[in-house]
N, C-alpha and C. Protein backbone atom coordinates (compact mmCIF):
# COMPACT_ATOMS: atom_id res chain seq x y z
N UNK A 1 54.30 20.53 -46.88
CA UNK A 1 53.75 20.26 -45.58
C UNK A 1 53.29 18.80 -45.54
N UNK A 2 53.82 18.13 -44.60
CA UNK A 2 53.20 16.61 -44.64
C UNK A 2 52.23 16.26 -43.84
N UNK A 3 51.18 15.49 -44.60
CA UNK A 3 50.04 15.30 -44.20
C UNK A 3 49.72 14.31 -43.21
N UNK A 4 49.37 14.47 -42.33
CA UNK A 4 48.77 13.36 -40.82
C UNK A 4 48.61 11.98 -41.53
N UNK A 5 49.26 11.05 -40.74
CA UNK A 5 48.70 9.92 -40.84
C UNK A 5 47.45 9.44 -40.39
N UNK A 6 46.85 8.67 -41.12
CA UNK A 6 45.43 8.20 -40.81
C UNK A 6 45.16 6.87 -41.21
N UNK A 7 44.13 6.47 -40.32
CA UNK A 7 43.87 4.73 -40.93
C UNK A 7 42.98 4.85 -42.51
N UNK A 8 43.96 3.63 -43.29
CA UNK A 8 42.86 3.09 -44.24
C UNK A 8 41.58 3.01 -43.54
N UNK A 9 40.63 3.43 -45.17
CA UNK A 9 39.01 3.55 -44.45
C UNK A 9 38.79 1.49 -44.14
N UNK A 10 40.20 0.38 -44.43
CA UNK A 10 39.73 -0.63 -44.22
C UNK A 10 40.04 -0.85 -42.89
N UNK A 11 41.40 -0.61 -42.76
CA UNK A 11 41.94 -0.34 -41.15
C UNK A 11 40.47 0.02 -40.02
N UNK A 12 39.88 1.00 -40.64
CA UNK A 12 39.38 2.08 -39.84
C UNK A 12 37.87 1.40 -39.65
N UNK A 13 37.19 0.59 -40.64
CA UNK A 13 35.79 -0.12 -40.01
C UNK A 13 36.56 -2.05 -39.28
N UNK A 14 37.83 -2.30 -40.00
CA UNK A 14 37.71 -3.71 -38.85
C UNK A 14 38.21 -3.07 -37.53
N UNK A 15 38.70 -1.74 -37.15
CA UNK A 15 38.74 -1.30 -35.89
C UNK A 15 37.67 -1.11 -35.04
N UNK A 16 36.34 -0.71 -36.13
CA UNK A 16 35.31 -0.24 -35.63
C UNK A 16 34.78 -1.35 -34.86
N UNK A 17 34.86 -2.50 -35.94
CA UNK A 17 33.82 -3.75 -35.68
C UNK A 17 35.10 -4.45 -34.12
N UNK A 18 35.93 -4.58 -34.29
CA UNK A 18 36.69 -5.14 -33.25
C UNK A 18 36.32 -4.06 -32.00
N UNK A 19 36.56 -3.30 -31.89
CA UNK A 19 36.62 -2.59 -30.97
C UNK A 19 34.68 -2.34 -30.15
N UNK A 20 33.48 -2.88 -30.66
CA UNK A 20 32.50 -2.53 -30.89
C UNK A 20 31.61 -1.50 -31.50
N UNK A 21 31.85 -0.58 -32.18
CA UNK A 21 31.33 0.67 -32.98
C UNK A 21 30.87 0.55 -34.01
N UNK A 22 29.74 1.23 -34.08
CA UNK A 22 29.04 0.75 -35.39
C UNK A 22 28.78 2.42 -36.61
N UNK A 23 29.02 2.42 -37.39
CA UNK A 23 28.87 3.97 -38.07
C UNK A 23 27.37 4.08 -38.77
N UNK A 24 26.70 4.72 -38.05
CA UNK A 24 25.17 4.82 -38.81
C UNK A 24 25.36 6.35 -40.19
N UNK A 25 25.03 5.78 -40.61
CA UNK A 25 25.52 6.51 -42.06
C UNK A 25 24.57 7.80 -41.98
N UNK A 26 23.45 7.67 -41.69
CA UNK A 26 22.37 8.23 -41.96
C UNK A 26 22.16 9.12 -41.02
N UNK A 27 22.69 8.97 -39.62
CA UNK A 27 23.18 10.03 -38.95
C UNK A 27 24.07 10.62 -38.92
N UNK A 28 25.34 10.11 -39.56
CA UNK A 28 26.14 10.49 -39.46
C UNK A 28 27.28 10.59 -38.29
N UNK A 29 26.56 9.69 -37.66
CA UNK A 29 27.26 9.25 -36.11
C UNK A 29 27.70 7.93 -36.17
N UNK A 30 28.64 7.77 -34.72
CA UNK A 30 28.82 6.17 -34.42
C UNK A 30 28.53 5.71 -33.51
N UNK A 31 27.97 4.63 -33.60
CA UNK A 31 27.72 4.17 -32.30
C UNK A 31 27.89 2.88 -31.47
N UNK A 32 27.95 3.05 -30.05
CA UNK A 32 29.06 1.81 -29.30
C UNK A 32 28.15 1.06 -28.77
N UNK A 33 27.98 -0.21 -29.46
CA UNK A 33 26.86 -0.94 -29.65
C UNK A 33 27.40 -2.14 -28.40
N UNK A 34 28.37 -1.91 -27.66
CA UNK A 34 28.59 -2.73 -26.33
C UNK A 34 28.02 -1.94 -25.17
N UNK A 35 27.85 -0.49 -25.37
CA UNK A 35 27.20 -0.11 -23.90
C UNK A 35 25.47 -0.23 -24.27
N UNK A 36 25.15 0.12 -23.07
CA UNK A 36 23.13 -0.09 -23.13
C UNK A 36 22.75 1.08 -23.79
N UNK A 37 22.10 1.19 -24.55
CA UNK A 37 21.45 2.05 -25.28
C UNK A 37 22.16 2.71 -27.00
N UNK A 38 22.70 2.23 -26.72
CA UNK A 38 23.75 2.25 -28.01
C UNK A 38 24.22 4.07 -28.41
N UNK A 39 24.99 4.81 -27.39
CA UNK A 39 24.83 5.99 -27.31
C UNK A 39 25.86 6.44 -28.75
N UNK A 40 25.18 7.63 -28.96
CA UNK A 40 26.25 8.38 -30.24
C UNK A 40 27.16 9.09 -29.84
N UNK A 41 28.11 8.85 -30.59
CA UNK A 41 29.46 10.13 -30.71
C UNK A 41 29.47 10.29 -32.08
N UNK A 42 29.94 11.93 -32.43
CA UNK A 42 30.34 12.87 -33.36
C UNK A 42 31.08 12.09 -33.85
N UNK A 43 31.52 12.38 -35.44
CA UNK A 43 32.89 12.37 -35.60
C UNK A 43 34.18 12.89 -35.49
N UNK A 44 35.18 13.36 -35.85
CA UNK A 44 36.04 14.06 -35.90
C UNK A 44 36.27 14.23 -37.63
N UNK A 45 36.14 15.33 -38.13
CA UNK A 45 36.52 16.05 -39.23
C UNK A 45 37.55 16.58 -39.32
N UNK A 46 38.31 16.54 -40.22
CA UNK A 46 39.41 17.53 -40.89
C UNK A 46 38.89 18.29 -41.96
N UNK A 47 38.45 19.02 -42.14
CA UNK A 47 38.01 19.87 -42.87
C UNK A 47 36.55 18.97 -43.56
N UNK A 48 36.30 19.00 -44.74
CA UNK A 48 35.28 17.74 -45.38
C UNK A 48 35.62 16.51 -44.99
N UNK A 49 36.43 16.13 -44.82
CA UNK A 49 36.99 14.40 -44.70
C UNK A 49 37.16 14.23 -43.20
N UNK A 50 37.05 12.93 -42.90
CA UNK A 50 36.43 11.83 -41.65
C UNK A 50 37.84 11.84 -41.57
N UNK A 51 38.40 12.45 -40.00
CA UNK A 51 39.72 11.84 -39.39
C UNK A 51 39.59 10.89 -38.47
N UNK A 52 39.98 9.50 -39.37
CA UNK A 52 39.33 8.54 -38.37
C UNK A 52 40.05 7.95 -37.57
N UNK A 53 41.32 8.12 -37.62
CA UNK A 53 42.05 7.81 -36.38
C UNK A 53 42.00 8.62 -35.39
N UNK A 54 41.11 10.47 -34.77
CA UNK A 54 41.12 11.05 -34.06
C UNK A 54 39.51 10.54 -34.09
N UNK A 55 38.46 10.51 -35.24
CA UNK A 55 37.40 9.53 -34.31
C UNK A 55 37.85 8.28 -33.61
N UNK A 56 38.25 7.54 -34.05
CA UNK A 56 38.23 6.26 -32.86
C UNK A 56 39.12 6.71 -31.84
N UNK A 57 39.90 7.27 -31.79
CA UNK A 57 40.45 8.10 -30.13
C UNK A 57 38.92 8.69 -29.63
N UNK A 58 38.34 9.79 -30.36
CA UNK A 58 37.22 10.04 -29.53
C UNK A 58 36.14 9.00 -29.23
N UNK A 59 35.77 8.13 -30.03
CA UNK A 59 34.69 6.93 -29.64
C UNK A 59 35.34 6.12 -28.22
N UNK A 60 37.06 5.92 -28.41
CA UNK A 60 37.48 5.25 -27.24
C UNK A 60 37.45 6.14 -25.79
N UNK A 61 37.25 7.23 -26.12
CA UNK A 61 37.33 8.46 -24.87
C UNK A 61 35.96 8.47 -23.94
N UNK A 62 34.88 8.63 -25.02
CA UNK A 62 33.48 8.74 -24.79
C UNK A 62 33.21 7.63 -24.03
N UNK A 63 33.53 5.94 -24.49
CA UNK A 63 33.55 4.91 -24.19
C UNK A 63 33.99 5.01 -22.35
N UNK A 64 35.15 5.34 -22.34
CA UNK A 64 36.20 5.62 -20.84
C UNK A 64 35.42 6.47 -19.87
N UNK A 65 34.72 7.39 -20.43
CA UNK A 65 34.12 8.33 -19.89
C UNK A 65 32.77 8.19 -19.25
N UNK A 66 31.95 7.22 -19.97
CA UNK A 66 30.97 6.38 -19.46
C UNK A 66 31.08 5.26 -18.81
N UNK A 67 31.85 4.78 -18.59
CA UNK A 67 32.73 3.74 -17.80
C UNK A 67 32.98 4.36 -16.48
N UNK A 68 33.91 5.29 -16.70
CA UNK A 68 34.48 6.05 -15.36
C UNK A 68 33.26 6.72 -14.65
N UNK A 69 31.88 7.51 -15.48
CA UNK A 69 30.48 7.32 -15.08
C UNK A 69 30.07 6.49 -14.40
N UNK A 70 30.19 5.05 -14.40
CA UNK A 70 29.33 4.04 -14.22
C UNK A 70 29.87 4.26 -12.84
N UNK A 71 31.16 3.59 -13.02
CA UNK A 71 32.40 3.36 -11.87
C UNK A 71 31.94 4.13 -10.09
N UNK A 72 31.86 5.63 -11.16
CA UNK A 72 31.67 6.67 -9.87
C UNK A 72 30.22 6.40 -9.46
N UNK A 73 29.07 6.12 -9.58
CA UNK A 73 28.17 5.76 -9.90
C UNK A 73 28.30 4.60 -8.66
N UNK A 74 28.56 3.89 -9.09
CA UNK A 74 28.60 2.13 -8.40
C UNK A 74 29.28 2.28 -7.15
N UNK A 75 30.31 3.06 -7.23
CA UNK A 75 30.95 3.38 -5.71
C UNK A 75 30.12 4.35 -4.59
N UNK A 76 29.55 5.10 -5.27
CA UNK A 76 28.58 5.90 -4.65
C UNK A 76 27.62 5.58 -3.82
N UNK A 77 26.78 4.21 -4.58
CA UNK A 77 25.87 3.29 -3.84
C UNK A 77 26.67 2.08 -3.81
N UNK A 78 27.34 1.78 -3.43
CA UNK A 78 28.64 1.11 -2.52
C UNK A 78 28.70 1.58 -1.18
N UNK A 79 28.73 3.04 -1.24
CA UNK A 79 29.01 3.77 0.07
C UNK A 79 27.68 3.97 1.01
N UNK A 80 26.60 4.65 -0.19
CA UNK A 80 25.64 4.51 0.50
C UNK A 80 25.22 3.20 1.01
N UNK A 81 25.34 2.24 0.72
CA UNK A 81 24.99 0.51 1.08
C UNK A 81 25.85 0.64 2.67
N UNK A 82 27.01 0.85 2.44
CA UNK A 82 27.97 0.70 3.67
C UNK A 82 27.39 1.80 4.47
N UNK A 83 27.45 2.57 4.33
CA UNK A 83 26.52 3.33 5.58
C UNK A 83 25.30 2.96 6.17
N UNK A 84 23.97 2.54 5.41
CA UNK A 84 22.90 2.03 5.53
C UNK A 84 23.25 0.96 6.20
N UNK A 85 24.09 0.31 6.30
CA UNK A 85 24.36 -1.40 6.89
C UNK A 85 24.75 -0.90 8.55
N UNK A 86 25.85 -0.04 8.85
CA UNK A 86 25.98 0.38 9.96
C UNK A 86 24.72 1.26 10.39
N UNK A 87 23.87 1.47 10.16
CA UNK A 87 22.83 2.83 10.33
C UNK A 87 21.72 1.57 11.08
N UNK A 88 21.03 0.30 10.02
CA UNK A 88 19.90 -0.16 9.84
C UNK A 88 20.11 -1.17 11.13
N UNK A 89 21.61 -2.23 11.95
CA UNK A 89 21.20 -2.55 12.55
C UNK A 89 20.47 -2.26 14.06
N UNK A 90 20.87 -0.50 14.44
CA UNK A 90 20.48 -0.14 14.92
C UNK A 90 19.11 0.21 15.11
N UNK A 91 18.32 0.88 13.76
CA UNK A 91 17.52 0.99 13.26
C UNK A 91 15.99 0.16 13.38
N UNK A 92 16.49 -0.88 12.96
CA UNK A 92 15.85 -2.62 13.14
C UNK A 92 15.09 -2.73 14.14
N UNK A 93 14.33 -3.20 14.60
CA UNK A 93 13.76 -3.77 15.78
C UNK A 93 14.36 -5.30 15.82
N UNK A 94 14.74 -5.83 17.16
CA UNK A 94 15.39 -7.29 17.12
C UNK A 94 14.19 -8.31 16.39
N UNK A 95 14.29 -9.26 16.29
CA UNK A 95 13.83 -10.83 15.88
C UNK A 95 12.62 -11.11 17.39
N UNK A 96 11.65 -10.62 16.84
CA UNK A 96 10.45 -10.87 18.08
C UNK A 96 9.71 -12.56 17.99
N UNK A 97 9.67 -13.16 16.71
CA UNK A 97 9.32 -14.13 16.79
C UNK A 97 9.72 -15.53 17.92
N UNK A 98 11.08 -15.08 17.71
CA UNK A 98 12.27 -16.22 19.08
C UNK A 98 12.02 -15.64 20.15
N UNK A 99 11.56 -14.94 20.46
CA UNK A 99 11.63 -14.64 21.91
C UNK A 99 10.35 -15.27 22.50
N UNK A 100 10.78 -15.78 24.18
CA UNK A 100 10.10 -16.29 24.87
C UNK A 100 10.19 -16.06 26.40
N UNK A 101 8.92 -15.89 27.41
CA UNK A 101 8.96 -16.10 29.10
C UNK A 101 9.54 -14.19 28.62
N UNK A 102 9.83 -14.05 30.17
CA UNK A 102 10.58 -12.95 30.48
C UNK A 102 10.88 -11.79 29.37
N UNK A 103 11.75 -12.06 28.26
CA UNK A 103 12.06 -11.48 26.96
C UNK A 103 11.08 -10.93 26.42
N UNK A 104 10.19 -11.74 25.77
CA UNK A 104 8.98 -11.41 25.05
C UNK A 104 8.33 -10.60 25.93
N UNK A 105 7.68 -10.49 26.74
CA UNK A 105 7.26 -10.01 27.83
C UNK A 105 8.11 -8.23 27.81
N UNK A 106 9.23 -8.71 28.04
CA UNK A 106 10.26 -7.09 27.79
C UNK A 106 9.96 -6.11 26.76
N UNK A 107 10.12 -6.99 25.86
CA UNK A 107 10.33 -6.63 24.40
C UNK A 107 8.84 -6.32 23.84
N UNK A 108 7.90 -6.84 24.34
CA UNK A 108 6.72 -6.40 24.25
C UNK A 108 6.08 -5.14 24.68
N UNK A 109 6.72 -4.78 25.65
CA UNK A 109 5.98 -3.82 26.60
C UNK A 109 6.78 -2.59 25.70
N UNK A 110 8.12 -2.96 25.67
CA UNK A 110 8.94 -1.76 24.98
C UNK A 110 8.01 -1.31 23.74
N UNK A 111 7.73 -2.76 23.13
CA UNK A 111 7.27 -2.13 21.52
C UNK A 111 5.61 -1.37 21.92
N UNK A 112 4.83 -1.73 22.94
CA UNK A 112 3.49 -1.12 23.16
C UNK A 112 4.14 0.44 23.71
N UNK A 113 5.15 0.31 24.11
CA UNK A 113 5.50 2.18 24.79
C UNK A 113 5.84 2.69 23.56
N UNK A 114 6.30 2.44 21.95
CA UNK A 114 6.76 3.18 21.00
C UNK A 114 5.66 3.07 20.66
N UNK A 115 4.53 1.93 20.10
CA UNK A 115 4.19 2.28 19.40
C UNK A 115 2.71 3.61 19.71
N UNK A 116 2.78 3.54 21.62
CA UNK A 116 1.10 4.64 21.83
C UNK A 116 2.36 5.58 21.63
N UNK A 117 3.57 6.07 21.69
CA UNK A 117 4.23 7.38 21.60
C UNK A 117 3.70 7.55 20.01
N UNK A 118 3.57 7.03 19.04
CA UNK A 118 3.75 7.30 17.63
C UNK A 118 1.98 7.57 17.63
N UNK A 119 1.43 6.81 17.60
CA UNK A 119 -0.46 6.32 17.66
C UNK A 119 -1.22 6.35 19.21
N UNK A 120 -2.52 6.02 18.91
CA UNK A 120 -3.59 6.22 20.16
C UNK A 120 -2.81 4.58 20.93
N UNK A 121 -2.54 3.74 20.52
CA UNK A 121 -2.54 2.46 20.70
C UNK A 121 -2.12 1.13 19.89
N UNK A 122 -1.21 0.63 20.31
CA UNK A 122 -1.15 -0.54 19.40
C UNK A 122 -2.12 -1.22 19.59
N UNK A 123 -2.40 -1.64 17.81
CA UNK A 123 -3.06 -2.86 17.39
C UNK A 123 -2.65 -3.96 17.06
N UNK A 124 -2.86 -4.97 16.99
CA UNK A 124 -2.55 -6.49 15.94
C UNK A 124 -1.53 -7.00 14.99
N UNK A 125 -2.22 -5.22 14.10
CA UNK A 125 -1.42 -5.63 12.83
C UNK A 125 0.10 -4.89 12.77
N UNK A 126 -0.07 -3.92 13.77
CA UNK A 126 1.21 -2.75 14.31
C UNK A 126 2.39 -4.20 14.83
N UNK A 127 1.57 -4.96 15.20
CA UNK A 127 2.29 -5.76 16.37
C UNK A 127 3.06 -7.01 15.18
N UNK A 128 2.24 -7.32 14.39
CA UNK A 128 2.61 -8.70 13.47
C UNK A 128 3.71 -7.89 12.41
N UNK A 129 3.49 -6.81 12.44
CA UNK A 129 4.41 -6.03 11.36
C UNK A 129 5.86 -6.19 11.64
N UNK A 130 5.94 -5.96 13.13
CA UNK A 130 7.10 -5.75 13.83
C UNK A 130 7.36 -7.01 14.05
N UNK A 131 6.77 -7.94 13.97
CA UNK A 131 7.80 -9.17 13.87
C UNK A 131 6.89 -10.41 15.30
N UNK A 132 6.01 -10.05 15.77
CA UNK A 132 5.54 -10.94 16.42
C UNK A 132 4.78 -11.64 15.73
N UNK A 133 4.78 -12.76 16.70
CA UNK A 133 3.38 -13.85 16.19
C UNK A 133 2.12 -13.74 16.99
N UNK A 134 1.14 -13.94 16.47
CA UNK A 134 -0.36 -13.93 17.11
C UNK A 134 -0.41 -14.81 17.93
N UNK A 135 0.47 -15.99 18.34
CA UNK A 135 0.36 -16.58 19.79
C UNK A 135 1.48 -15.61 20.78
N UNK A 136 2.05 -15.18 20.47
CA UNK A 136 2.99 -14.77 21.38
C UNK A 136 1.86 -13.25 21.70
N UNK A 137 1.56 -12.48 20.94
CA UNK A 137 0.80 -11.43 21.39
C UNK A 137 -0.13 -11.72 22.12
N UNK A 138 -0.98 -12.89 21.88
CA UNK A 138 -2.46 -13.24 22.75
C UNK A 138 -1.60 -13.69 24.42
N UNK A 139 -0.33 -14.25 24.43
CA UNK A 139 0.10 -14.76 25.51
C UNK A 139 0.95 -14.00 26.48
N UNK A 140 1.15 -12.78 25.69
CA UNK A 140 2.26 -11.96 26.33
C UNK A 140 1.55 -10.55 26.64
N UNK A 141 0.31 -10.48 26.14
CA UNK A 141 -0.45 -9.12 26.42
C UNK A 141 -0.17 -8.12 27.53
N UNK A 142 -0.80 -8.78 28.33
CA UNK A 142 -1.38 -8.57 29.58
C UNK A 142 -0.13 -8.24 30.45
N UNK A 143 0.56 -9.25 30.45
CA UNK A 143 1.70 -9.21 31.48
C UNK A 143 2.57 -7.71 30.46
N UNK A 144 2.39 -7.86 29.33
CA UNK A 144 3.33 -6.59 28.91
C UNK A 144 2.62 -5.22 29.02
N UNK A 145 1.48 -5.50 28.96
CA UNK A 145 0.77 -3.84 28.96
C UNK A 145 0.53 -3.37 30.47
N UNK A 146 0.93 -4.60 31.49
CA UNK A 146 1.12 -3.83 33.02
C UNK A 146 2.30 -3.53 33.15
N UNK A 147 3.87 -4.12 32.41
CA UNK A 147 5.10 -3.67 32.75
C UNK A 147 5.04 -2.28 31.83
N UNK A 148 4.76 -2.13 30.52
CA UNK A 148 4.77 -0.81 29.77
C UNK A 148 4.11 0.18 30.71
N UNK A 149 3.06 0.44 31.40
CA UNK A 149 2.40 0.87 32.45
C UNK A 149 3.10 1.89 33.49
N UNK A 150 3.77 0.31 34.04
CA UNK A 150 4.64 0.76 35.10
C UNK A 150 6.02 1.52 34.64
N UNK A 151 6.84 1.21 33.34
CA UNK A 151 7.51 1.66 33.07
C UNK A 151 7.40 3.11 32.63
N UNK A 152 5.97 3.66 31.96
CA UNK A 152 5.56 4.70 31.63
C UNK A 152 5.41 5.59 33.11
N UNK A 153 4.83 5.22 33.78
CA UNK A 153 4.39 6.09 34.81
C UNK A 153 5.29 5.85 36.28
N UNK A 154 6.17 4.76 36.30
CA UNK A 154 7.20 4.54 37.09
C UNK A 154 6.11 4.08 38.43
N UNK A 155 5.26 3.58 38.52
CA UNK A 155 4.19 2.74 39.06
C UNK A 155 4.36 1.73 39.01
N UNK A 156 4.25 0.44 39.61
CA UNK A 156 3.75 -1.31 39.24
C UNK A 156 1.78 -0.95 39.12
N UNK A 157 1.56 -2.09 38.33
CA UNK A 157 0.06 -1.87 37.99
C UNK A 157 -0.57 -2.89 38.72
């Protein structure tokens, strides 16, 4: 019966070291000292003796397999990113700082009608959160909390 070919045990550690794998003796494992954490794989045995050309097939498998992990992984939040991107500009409240006259004024009154739907009342800091400035709020108050008003109750104030 003829016996399997196999690498010299010299073949079989400059494969290790080329390929990245390191053999911890003391565990009795190997390990692939190019991914993060330096994870273990088994060996492959033939009975008592190290088949080390079906270990380094399995170290190269394990290797592929955490890879193809990552891969699926990375595409996943790829996708989620691409969804979130179409989702968030909607999402967003526009750029309140640029706005001025008329606009601000709009855009003001809108954000005082969400924010008493959510709370008793907008405050200050409700208001600077969302993207205004403290001159534009002190200047746009008034005129916005009579159009929110009217828009709420379909009244002019």
């Amino acid at each position: 019966m003829p016996r399997p070919t196999d690498l010299s045990a010299a073949a079989f550690d400059q494969q290790l070291k080329l390929l990245g794998f390191f053999q911890i003796r003391a565990e009795g494992r190997f390990a692939d000292v190019r991914a993060k954490g330096c994870p273990r794989t088994e060996p492959v045995m033939r009975g008592k003796r190290l088949d080390r050309q079906a270990t380094l097939n399995a170290l190269l498998a394990a290797r592929k397999s955490r890879q193809d992990a990552a891969s699926a992984a990375e595409a996943a939040q790829v996708e989620r990113e691409r969804i979130a991107a179409q989702i968030a500009p909607a999402a967003l409240p526009a750029a309140r700082a640029a706005l001025e006259g008329p606009a601000a004024i709009a855009q003001l009154a809108d954000d005082f009608i969400v924010i008493s739907t959510r709370s008793e009342g907008a405050a200050l800091p409700d208001l600077v959160r969302m993207g205004w400035r403290k001159s534009q709020i002190f200047e746009h108050a008034d005129a916005a909390r009579a159009l929110a008003y009217s828009r709420q109750n379909g009244a002019a104030a």
